[in-house]
PDB file of N, CA and C in Angstrom:
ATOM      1  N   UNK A   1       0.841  -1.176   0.000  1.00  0.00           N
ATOM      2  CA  UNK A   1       0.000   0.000   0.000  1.00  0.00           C
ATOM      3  C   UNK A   1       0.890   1.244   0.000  1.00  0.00           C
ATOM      4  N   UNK A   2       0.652   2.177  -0.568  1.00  0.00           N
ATOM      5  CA  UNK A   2       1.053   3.611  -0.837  1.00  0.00           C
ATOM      6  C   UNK A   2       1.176   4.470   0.357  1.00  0.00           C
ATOM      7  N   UNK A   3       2.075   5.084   0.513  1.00  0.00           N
ATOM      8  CA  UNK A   3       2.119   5.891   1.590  1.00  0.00           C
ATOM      9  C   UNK A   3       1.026   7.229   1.658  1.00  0.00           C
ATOM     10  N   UNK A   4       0.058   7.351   0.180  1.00  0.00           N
ATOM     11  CA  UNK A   4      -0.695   8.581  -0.231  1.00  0.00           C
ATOM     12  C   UNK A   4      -2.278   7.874   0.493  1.00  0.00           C
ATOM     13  N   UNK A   5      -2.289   6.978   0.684  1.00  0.00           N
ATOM     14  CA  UNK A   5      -3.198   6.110   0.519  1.00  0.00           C
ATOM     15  C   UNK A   5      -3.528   5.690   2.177  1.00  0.00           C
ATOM     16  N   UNK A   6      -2.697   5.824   2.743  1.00  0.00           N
ATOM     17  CA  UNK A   6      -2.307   5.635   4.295  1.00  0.00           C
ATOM     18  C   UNK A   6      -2.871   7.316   5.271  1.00  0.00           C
ATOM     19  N   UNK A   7      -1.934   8.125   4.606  1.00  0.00           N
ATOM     20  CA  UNK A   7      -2.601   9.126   5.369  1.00  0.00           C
ATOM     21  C   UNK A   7      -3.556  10.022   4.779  1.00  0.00           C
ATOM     22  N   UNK A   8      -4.029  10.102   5.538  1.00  0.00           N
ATOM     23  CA  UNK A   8      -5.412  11.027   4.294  1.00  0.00           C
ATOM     24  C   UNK A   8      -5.220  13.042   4.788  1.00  0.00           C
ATOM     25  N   UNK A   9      -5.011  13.174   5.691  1.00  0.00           N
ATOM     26  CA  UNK A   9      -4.906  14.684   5.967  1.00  0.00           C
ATOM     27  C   UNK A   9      -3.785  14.694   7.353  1.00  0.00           C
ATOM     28  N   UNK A  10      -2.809  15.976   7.468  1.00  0.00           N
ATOM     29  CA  UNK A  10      -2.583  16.569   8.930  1.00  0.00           C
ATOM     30  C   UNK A  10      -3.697  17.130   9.892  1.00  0.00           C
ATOM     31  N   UNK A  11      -3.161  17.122  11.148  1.00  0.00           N
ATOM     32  CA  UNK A  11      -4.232  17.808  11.967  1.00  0.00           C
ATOM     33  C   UNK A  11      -3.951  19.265  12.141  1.00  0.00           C
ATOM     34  N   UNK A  12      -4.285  19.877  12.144  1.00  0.00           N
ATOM     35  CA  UNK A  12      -3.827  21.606  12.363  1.00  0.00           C
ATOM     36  C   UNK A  12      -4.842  22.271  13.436  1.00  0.00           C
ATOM     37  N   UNK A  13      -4.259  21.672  14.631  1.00  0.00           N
ATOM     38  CA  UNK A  13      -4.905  22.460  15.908  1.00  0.00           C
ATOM     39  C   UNK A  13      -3.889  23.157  16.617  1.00  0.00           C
ATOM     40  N   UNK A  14      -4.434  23.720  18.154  1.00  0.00           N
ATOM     41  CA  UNK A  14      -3.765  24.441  18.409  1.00  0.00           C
ATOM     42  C   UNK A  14      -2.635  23.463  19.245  1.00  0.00           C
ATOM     43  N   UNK A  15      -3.119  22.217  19.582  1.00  0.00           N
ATOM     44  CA  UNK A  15      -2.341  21.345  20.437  1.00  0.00           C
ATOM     45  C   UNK A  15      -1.437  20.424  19.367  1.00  0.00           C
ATOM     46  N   UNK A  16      -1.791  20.192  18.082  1.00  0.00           N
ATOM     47  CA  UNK A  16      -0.770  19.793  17.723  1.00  0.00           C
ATOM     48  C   UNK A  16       0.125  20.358  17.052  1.00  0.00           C
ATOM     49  N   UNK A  17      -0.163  22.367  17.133  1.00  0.00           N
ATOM     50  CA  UNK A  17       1.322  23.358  16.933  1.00  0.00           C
ATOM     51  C   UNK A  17       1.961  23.116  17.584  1.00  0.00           C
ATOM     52  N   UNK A  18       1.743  22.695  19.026  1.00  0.00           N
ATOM     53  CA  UNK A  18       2.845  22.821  20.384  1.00  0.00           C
ATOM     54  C   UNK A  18       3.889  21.820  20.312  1.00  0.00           C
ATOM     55  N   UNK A  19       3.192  20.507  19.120  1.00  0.00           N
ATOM     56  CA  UNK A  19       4.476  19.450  19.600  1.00  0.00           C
ATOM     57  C   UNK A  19       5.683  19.582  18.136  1.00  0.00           C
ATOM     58  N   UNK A  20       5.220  20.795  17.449  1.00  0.00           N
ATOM     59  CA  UNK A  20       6.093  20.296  16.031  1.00  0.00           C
ATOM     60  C   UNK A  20       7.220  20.755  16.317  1.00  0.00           C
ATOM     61  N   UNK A  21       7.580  21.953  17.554  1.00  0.00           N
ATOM     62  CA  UNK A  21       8.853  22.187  17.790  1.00  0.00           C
ATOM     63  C   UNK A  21       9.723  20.615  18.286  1.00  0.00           C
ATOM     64  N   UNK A  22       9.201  19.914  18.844  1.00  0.00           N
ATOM     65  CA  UNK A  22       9.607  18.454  19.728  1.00  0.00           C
ATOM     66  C   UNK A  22       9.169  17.688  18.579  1.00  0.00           C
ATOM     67  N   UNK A  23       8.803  17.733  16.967  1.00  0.00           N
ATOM     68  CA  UNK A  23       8.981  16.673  16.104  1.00  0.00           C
ATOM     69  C   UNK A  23       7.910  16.077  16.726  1.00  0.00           C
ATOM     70  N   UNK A  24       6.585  16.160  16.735  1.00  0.00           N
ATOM     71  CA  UNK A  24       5.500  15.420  17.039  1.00  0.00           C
ATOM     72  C   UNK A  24       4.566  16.335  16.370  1.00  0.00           C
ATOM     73  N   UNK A  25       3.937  15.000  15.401  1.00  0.00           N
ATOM     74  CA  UNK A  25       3.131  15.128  14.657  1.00  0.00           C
ATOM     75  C   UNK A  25       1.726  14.629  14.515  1.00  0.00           C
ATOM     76  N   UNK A  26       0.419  15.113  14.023  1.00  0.00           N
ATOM     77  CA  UNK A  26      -0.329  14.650  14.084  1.00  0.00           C
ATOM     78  C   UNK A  26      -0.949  14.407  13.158  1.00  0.00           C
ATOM     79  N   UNK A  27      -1.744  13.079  12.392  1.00  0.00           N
ATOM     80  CA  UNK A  27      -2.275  13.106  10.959  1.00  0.00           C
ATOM     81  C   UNK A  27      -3.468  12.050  11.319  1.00  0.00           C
ATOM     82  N   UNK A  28      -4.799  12.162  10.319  1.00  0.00           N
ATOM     83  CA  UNK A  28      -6.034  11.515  10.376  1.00  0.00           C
ATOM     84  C   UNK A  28      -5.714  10.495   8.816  1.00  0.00           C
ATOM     85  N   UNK A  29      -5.279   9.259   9.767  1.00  0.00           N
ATOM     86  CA  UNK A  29      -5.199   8.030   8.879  1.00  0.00           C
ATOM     87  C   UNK A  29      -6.306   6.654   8.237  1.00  0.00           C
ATOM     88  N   UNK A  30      -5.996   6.228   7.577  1.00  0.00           N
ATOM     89  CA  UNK A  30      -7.339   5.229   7.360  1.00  0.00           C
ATOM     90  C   UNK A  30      -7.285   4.401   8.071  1.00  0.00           C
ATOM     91  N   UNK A  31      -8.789   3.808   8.480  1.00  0.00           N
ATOM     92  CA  UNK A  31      -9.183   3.451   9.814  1.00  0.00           C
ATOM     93  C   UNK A  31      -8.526   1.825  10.103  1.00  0.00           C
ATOM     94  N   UNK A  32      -8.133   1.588   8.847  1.00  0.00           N
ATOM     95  CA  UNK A  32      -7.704   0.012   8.758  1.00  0.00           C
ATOM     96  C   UNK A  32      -6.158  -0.247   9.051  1.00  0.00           C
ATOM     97  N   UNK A  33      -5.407   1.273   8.951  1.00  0.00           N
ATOM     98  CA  UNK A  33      -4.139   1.078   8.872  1.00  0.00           C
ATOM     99  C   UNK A  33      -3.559   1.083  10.068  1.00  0.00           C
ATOM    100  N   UNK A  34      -2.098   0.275  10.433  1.00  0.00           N
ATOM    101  CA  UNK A  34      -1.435  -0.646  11.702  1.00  0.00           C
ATOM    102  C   UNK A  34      -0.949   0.661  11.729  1.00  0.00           C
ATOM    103  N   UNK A  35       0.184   0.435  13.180  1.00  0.00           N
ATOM    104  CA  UNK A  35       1.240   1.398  13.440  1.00  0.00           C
ATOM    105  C   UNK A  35       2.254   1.160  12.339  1.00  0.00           C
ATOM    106  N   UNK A  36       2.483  -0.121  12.207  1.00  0.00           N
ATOM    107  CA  UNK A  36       3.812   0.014  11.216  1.00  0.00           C
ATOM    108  C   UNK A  36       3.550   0.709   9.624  1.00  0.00           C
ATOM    109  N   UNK A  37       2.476   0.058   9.103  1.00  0.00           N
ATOM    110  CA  UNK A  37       1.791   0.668   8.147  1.00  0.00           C
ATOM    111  C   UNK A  37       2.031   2.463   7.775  1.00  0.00           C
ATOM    112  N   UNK A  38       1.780   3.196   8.992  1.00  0.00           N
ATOM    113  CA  UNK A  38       1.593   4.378   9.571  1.00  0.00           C
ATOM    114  C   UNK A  38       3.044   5.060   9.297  1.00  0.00           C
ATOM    115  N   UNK A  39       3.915   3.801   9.802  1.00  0.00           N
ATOM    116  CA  UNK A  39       5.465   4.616  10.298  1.00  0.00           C
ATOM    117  C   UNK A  39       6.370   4.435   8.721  1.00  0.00           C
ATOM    118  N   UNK A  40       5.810   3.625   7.743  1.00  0.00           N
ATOM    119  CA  UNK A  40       6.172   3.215   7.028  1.00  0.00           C
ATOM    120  C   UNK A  40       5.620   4.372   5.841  1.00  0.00           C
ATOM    121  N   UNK A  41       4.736   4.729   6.096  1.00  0.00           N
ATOM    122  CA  UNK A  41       3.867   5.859   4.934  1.00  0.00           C
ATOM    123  C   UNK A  41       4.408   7.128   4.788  1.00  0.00           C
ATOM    124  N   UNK A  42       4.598   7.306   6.387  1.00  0.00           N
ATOM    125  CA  UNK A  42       5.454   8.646   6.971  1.00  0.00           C
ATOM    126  C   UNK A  42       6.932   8.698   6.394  1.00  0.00           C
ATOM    127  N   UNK A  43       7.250   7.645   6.551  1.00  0.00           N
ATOM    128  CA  UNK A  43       8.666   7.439   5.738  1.00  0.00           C
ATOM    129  C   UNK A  43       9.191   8.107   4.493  1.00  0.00           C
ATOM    130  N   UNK A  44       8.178   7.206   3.703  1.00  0.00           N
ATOM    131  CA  UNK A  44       7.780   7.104   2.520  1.00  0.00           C
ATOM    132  C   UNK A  44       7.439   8.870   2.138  1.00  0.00           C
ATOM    133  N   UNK A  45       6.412   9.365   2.821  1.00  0.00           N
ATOM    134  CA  UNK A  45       6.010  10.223   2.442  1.00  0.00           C
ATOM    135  C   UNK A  45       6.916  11.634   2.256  1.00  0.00           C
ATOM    136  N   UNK A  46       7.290  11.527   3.432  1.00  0.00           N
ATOM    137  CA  UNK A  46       7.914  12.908   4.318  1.00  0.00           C
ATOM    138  C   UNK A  46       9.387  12.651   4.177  1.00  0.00           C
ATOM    139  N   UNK A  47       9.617  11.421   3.616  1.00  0.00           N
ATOM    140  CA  UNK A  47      11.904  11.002   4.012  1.00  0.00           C
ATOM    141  C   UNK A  47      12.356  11.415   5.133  1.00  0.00           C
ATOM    142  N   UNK A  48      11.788  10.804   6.412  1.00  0.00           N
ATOM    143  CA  UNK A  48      12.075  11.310   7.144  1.00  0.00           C
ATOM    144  C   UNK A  48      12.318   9.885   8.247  1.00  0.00           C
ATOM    145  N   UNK A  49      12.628   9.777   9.617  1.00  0.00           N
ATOM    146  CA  UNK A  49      13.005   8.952  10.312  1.00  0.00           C
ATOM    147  C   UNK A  49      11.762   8.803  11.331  1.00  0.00           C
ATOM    148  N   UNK A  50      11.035   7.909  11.580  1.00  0.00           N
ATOM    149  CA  UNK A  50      10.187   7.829  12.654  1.00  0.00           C
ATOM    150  C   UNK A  50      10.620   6.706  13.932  1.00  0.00           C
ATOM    151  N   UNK A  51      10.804   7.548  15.114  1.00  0.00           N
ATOM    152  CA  UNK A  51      10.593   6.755  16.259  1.00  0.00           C
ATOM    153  C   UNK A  51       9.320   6.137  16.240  1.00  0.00           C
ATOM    154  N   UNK A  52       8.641   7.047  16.737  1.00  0.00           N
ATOM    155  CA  UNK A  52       7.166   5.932  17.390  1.00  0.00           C
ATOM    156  C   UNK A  52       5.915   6.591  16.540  1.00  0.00           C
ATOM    157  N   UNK A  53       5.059   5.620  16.831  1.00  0.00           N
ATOM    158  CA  UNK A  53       3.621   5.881  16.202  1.00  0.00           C
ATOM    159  C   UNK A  53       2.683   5.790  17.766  1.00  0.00           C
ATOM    160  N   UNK A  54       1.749   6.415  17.782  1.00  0.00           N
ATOM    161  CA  UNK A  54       0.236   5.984  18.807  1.00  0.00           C
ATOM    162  C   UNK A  54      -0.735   6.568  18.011  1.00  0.00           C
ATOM    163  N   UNK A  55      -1.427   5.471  18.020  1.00  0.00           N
ATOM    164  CA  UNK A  55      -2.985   6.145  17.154  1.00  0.00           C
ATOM    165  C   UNK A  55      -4.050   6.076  18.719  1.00  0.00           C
ATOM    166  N   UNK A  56      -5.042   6.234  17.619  1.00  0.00           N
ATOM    167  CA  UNK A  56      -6.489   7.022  18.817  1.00  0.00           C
ATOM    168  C   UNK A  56      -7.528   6.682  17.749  1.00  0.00           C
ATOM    169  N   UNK A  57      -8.336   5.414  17.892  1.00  0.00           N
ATOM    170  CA  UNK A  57      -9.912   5.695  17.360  1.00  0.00           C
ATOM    171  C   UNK A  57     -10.838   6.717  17.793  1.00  0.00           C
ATOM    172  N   UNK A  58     -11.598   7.396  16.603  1.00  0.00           N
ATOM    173  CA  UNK A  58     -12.681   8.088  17.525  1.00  0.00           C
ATOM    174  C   UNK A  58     -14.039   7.480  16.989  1.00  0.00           C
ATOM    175  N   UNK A  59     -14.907   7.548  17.801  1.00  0.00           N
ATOM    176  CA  UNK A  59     -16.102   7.486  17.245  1.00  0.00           C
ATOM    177  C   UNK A  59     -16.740   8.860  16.978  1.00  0.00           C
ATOM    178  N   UNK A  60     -17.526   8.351  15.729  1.00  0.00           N
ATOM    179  CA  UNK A  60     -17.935  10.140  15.246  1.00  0.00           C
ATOM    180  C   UNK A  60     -19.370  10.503  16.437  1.00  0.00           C
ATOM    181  N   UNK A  61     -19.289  12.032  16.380  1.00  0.00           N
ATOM    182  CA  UNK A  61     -20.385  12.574  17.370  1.00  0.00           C
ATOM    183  C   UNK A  61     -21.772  12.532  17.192  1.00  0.00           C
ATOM    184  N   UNK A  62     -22.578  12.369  17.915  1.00  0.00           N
ATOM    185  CA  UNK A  62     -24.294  12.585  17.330  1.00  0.00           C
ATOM    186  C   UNK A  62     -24.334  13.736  17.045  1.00  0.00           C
ATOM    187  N   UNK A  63     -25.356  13.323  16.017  1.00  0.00           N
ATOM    188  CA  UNK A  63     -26.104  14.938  15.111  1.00  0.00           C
ATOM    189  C   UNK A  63     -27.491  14.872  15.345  1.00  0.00           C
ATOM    190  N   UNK A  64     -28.215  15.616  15.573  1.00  0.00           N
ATOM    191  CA  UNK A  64     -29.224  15.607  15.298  1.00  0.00           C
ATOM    192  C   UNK A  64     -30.097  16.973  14.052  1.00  0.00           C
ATOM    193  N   UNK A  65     -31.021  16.113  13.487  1.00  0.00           N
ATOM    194  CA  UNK A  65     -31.418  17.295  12.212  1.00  0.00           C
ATOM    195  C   UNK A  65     -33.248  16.906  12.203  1.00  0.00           C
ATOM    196  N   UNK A  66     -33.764  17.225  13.261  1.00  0.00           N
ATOM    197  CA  UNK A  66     -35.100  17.559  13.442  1.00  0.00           C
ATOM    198  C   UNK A  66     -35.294  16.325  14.460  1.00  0.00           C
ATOM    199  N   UNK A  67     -36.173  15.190  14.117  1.00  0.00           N
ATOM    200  CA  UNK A  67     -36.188  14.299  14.677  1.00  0.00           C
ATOM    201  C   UNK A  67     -34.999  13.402  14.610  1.00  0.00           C
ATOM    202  N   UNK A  68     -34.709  13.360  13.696  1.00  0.00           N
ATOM    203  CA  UNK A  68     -34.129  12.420  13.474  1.00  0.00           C
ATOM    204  C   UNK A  68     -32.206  12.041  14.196  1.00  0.00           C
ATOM    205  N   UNK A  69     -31.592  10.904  14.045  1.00  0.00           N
ATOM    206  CA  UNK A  69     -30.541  11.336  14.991  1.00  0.00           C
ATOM    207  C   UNK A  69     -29.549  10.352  13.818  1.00  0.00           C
ATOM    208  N   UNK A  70     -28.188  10.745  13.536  1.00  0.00           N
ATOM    209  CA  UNK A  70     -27.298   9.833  13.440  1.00  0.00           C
ATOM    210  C   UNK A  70     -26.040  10.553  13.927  1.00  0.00           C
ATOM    211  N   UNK A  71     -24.959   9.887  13.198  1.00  0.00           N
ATOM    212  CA  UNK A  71     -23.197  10.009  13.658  1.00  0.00           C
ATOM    213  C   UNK A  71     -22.555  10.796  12.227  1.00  0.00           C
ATOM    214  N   UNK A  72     -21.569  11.307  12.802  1.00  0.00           N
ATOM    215  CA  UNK A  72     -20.473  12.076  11.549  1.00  0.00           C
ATOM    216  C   UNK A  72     -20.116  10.991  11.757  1.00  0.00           C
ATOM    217  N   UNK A  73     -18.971  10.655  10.723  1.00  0.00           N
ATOM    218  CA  UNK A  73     -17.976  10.114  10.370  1.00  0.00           C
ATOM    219  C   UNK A  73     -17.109   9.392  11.559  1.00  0.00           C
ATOM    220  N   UNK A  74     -17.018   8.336  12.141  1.00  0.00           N
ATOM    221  CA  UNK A  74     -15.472   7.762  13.080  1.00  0.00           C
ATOM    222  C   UNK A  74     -14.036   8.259  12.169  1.00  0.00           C
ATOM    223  N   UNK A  75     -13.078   8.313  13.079  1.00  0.00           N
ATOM    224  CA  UNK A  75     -11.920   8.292  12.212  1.00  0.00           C
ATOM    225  C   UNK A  75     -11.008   7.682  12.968  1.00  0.00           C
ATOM    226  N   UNK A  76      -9.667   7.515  12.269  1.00  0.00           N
ATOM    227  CA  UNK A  76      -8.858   7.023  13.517  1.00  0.00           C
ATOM    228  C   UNK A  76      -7.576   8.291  13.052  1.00  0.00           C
ATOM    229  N   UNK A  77      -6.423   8.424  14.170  1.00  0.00           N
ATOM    230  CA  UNK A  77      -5.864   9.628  14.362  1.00  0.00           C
ATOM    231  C   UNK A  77      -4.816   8.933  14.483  1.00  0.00           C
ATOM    232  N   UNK A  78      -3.713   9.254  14.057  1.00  0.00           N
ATOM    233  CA  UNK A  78      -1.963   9.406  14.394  1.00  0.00           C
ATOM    234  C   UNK A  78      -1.166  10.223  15.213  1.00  0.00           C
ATOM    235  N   UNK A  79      -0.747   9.646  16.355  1.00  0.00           N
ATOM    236  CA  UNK A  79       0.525  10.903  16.828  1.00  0.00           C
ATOM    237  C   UNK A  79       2.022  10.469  16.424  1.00  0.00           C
ATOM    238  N   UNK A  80       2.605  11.191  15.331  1.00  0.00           N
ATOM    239  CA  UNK A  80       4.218  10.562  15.132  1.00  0.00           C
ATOM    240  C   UNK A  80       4.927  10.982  15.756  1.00  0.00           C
ATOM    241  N   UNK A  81       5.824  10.589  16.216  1.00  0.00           N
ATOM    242  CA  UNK A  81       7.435  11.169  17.045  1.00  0.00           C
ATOM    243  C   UNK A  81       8.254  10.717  16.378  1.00  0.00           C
ATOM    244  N   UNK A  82       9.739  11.733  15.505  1.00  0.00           N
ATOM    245  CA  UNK A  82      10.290  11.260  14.727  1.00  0.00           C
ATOM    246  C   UNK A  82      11.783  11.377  15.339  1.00  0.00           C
ATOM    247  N   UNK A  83      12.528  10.667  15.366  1.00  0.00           N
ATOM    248  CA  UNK A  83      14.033  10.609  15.904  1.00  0.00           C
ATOM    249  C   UNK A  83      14.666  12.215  15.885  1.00  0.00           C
ATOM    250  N   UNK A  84      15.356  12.370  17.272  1.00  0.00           N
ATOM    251  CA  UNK A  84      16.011  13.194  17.226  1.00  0.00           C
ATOM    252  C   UNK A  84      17.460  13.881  16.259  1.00  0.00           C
ATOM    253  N   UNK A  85      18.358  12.727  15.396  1.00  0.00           N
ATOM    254  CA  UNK A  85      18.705  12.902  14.334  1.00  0.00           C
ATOM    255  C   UNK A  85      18.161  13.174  12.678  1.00  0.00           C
ATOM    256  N   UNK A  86      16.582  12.947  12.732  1.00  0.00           N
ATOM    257  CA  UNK A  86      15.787  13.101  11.795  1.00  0.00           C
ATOM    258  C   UNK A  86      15.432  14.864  11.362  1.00  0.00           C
ATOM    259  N   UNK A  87      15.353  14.765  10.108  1.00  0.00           N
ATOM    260  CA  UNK A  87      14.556  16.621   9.789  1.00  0.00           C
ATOM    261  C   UNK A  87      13.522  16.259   9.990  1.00  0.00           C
ATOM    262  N   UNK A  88      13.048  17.588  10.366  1.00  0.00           N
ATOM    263  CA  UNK A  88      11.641  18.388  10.704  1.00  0.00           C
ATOM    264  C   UNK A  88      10.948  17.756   9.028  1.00  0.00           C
ATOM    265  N   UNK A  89       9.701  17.912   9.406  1.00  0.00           N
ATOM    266  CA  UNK A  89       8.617  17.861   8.015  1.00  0.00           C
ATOM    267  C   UNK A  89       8.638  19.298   7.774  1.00  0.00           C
ATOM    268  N   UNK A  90       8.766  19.720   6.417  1.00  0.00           N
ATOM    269  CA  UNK A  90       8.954  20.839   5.836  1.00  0.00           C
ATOM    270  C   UNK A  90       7.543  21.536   5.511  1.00  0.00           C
ATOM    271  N   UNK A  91       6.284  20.793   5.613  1.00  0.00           N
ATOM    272  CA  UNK A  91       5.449  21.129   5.808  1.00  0.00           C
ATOM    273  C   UNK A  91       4.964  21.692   6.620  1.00  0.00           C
ATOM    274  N   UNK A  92       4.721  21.423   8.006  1.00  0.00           N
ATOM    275  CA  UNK A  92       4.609  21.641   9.151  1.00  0.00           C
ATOM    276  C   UNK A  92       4.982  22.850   9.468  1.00  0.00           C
ATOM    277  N   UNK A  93       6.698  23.338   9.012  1.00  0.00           N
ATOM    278  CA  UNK A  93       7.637  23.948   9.570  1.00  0.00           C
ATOM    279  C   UNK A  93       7.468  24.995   8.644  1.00  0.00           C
ATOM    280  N   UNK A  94       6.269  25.702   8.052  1.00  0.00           N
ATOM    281  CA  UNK A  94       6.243  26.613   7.351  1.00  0.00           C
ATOM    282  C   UNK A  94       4.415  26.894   7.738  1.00  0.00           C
ATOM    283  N   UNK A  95       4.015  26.466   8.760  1.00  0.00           N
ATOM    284  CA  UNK A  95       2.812  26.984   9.119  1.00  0.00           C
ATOM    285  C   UNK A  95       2.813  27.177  10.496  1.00  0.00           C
ATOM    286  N   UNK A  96       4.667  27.357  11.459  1.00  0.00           N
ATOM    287  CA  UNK A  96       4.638  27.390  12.545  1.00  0.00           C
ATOM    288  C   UNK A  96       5.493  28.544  12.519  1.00  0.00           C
TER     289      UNK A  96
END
């Protein structure tokens, strides 16, 4: 599998500005994909060195739209930490 295919977007909050100085990253991955999968995409993607992966399922929130009730979307979430001999993502490092 493709490393394009693995992550689908970054997160751009205010908590995951705080970790890009410390090389911690955050991205919303497909719901099927492993840690290694993850660390392997990042690789791939970014040329870059990854220590660790932790993901986070979410379940999506209730909506309601008159009577009626369902869910947004579940997703599952990535936090990367990339070796201290590794570069920064050049992405990241131009919206901080």
């Amino acid at each position: 599998m493709k490393g394009y295919d693995v992550i689908i977007k970054p997160v751009l909050t205010e908590k995951s500005y705080d970790g890009i100085p410390g090389k911690d990253y955050t991205f919303i991955v497909r719901k099927q994909a492993t840690k290694m999968e993850i660390k392997a995409a990042v690789e791939q993607v970014f040329n870059v060195k990854v220590e660790r992966v932790n993901i986070a399922n979410y379940l999506g929130k209730i909506k309601r739209m008159g009577r009626t009730e369902g869910r947004t979307s579940s997703f599952k979430k990535a936090y990367v930490k990339l070796t201290e001999d590794s570069k920064p993502i050049e992405f990241f490092e131009s919206l901080s």
